[in-house]
Protein backbone atom coordinates (compact mmCIF):
# COMPACT_ATOMS: atom_id res chain seq x y z
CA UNK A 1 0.00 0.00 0.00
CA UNK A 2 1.79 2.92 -1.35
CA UNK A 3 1.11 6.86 0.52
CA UNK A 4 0.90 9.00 -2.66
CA UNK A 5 0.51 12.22 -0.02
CA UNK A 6 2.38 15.26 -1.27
CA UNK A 7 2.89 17.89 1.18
CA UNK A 8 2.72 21.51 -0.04
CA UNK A 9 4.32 23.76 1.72
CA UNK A 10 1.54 27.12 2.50
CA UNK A 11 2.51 30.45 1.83
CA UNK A 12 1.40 33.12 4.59
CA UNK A 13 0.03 36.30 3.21
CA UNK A 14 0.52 39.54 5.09
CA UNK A 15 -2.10 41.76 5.23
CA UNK A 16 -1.16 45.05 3.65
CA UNK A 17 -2.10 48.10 6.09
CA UNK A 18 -2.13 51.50 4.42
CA UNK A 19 -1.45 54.28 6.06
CA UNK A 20 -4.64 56.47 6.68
CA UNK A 21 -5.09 59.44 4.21
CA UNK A 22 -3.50 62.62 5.54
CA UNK A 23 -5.86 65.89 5.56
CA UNK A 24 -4.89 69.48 5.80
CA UNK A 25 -6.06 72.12 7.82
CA UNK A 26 -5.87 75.44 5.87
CA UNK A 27 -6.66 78.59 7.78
CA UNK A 28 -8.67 81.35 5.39
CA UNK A 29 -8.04 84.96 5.94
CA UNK A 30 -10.97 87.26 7.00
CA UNK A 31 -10.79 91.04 6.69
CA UNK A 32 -12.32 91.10 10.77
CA UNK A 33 -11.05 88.71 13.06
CA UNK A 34 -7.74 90.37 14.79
CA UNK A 35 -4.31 89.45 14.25
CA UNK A 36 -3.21 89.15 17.64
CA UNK A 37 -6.70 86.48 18.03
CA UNK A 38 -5.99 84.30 15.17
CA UNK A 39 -2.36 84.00 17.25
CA UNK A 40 -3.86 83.18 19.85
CA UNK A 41 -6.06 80.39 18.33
CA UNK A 42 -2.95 78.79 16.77
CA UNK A 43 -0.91 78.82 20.04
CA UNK A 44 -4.37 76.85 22.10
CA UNK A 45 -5.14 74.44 19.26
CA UNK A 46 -2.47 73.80 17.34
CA UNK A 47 0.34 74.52 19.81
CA UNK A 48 2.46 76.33 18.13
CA UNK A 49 4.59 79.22 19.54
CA UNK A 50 4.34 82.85 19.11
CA UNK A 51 6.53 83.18 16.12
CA UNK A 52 4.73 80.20 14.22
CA UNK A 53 1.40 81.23 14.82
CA UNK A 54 2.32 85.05 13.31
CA UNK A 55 3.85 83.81 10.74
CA UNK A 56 0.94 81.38 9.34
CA UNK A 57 -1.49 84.10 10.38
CA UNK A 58 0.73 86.69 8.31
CA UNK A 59 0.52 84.12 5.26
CA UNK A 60 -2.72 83.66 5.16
CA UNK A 61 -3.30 87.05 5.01
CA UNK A 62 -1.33 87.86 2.55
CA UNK A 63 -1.89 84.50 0.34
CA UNK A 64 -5.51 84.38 1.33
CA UNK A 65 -5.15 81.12 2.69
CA UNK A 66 -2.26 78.78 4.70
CA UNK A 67 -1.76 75.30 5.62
CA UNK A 68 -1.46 74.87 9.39
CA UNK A 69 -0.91 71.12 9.85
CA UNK A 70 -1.12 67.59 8.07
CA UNK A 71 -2.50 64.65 9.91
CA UNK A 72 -4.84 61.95 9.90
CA UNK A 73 -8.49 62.95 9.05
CA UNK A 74 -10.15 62.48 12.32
CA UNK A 75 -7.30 64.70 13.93
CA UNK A 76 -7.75 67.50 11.12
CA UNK A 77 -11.12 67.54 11.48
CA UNK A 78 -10.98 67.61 15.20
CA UNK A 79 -8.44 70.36 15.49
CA UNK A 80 -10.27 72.86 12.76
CA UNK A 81 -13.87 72.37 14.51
CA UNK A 82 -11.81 72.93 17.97
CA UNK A 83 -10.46 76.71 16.05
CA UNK A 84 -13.97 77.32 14.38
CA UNK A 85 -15.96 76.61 17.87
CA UNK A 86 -13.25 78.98 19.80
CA UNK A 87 -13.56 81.78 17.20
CA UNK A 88 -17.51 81.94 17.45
CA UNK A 89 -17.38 81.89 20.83
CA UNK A 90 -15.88 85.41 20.99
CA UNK A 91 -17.74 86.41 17.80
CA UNK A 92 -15.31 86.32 15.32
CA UNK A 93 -15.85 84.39 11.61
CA UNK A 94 -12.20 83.21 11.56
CA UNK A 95 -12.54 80.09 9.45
CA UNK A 96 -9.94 76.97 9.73
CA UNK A 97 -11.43 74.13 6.73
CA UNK A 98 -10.24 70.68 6.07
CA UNK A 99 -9.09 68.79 2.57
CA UNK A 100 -7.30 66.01 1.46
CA UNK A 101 -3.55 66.20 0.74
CA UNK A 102 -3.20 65.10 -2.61
């Protein structure tokens, strides 16, 4: 009685992860909301220090509009809603919005 059993030897597949899409938060300039707020807002959301925060603010006025961070949706989301809810809460319009990075 002859075994005719071949063993095969089985390849293990790793999933792939992908990284999760990174989103930007851009802030837009507004002819109304002070300078020395939208500083403010960038140094108690996005931690950044006096410098950064007056420069970005000084770009997006001049360019209209300025990238303030890259990170994972959620987190961009998060951190522009944070900027928007802190802004109407002392009546200003400043505006932070989200979009893909391409």
């Amino acid at each position: 009685m002859a075994d005719d059993t071949t063993l095969k030897p089985t390849s293990k597949t790793k999933p792939k992860t992908e990284r999760p899409k990174l989103h930007k938060v851009l802030l837009l300039n507004d002819d109304y909301t002070p300078r020395d707020f939208v500083t403010l807002v960038l140094k108690a959301v996005f931690r950044m220090s006096e410098e950064a925060g007056y420069r970005v603010m000084m770009t997006a006025h001049k360019m209209g509009s300025c990238v303030v961070m890259v990170a994972a949706k959620d987190i961009a989301e998060t951190k522009a809603t944070e900027a928007v809810d802190l802004a109407k809460e002392a009546g200003f319009p400043l505006m932070f919005t989200t979009e893909p990075e391409e």
